[in-house]
C-alpha atoms as a PDB file:
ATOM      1  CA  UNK A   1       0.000   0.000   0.000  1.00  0.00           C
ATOM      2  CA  UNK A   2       1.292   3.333  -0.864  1.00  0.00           C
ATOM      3  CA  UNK A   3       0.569   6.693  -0.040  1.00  0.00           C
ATOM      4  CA  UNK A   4      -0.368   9.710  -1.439  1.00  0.00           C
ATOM      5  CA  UNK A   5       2.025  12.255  -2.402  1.00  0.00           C
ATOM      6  CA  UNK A   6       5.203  13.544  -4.208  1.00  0.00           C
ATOM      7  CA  UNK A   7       8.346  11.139  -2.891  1.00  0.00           C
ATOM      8  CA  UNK A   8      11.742  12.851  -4.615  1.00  0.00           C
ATOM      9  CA  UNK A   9      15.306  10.780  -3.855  1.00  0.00           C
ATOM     10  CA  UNK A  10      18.785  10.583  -5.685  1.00  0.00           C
ATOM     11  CA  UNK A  11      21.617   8.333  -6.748  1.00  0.00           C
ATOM     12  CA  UNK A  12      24.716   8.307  -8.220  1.00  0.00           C
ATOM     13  CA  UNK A  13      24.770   7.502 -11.650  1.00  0.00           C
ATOM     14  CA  UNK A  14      27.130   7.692 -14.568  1.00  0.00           C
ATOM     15  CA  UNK A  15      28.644  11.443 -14.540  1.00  0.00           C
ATOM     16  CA  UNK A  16      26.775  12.312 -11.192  1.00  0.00           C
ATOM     17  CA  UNK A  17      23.515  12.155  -9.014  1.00  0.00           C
ATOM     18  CA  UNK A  18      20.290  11.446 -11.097  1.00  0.00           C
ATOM     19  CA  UNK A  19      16.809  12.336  -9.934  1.00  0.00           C
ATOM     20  CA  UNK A  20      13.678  10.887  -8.944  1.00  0.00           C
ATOM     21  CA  UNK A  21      10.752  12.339  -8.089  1.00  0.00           C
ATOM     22  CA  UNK A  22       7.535   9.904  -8.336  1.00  0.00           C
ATOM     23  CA  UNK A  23       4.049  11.036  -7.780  1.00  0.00           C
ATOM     24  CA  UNK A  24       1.168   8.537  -6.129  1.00  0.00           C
ATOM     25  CA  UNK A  25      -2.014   8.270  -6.259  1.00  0.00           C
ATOM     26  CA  UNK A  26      -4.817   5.961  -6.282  1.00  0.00           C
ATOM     27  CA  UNK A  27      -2.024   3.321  -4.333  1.00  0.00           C
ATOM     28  CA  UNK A  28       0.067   3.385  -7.564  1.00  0.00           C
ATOM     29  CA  UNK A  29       2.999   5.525  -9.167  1.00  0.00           C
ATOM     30  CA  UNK A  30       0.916   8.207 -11.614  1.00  0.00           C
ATOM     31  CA  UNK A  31       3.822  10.129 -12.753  1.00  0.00           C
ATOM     32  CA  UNK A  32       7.343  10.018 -12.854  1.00  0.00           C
ATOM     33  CA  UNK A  33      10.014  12.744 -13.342  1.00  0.00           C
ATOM     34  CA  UNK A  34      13.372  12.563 -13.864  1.00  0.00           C
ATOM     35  CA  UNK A  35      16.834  14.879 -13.369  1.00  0.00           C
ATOM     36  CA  UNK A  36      19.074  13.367 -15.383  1.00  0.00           C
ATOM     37  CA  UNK A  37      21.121  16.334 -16.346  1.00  0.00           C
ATOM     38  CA  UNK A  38      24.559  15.329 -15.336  1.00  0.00           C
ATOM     39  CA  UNK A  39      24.483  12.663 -17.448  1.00  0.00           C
ATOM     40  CA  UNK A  40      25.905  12.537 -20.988  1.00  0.00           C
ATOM     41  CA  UNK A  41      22.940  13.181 -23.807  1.00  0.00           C
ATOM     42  CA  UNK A  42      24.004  10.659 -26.179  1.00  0.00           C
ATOM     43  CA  UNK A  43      23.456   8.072 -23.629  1.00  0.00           C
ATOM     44  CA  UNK A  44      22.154   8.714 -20.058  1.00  0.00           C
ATOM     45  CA  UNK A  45      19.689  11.423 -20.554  1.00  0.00           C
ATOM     46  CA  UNK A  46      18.783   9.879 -23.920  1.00  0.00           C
ATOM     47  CA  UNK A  47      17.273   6.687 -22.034  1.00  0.00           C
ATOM     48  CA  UNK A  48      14.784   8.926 -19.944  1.00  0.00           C
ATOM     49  CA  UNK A  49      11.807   8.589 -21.798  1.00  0.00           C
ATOM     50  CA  UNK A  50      12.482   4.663 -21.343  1.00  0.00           C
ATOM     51  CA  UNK A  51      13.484   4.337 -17.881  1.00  0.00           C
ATOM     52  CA  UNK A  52      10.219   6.963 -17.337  1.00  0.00           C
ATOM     53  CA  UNK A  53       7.861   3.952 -19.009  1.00  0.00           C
ATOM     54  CA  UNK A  54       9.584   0.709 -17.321  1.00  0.00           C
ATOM     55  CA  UNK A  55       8.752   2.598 -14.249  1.00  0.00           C
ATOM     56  CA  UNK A  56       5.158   3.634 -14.526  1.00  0.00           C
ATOM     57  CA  UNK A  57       4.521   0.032 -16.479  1.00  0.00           C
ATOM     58  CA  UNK A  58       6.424  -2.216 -13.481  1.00  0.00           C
ATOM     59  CA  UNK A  59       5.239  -0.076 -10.759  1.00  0.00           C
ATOM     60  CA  UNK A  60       8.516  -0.798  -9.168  1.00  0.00           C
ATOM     61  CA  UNK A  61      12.028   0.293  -8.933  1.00  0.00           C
ATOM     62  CA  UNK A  62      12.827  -3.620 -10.177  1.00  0.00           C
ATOM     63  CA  UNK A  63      12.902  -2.407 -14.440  1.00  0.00           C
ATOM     64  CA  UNK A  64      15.833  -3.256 -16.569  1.00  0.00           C
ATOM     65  CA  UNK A  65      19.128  -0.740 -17.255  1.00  0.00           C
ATOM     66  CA  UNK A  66      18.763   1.112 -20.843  1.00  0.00           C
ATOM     67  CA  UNK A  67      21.623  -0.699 -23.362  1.00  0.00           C
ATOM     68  CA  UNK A  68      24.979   2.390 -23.007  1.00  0.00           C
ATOM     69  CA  UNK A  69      23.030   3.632 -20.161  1.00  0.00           C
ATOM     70  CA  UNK A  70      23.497   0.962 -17.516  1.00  0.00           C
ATOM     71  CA  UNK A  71      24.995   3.081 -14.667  1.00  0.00           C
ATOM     72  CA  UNK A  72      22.529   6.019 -15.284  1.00  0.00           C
ATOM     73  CA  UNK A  73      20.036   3.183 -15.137  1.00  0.00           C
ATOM     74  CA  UNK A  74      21.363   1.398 -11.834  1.00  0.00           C
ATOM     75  CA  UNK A  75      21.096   5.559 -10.203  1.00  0.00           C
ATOM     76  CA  UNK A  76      17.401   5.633 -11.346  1.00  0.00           C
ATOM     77  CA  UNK A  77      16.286   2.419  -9.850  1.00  0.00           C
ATOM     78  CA  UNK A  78      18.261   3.033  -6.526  1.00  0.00           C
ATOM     79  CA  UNK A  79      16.283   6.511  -6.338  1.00  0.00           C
ATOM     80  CA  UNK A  80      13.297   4.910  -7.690  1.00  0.00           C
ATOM     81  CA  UNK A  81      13.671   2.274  -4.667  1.00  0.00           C
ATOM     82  CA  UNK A  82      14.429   4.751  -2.272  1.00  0.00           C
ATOM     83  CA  UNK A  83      11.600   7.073  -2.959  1.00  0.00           C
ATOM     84  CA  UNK A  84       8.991   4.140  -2.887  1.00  0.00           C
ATOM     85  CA  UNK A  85      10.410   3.268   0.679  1.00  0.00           C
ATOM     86  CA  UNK A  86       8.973   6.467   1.477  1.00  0.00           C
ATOM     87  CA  UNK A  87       5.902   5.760   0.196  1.00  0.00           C
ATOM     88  CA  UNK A  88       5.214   3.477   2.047  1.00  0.00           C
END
């Protein structure tokens, strides 16, 4: 069960912290935003619009890394997880 409300958290990830902040309602994620701006655009910040969906389609921190992105990926599922824990 999760509750209602804006839940923000960060992590490292390739060229510095990423972002996270994840919006509930209705006991499930309804939007997800993400800071991604210290990582490179050919790569990190180009897999937002995936790591965005795998989010909001899992419902879950547990989504799989972006191919050239993997350690931008590993930062948005560690915020992810860490901004669910307060969710909850």
């Amino acid at each position: 069960m999760l509750k209602e409300g804006t839940y923000s958290a960060r992590a490292r990830g390739m060229a510095g912290f990423v972002g996270v902040t994840l919006t509930v309602a209705d006991n499930k994620i309804s939007t997800v935003d993400l800071d991604l701006s210290t990582e490179t655009p050919q790569y990190g910040q180009k897999a937002e619009k995936t790591l965005k969906q795998e989010i909001l389609d899992k419902q879950s921190a547990h989504i799989d890394a972006v191919t050239g992105a993997t350690f931008t990926s590993n930062g948005v599922k560690e915020a992810t997880s860490e901004a669910l824990k307060q969710a909850k």
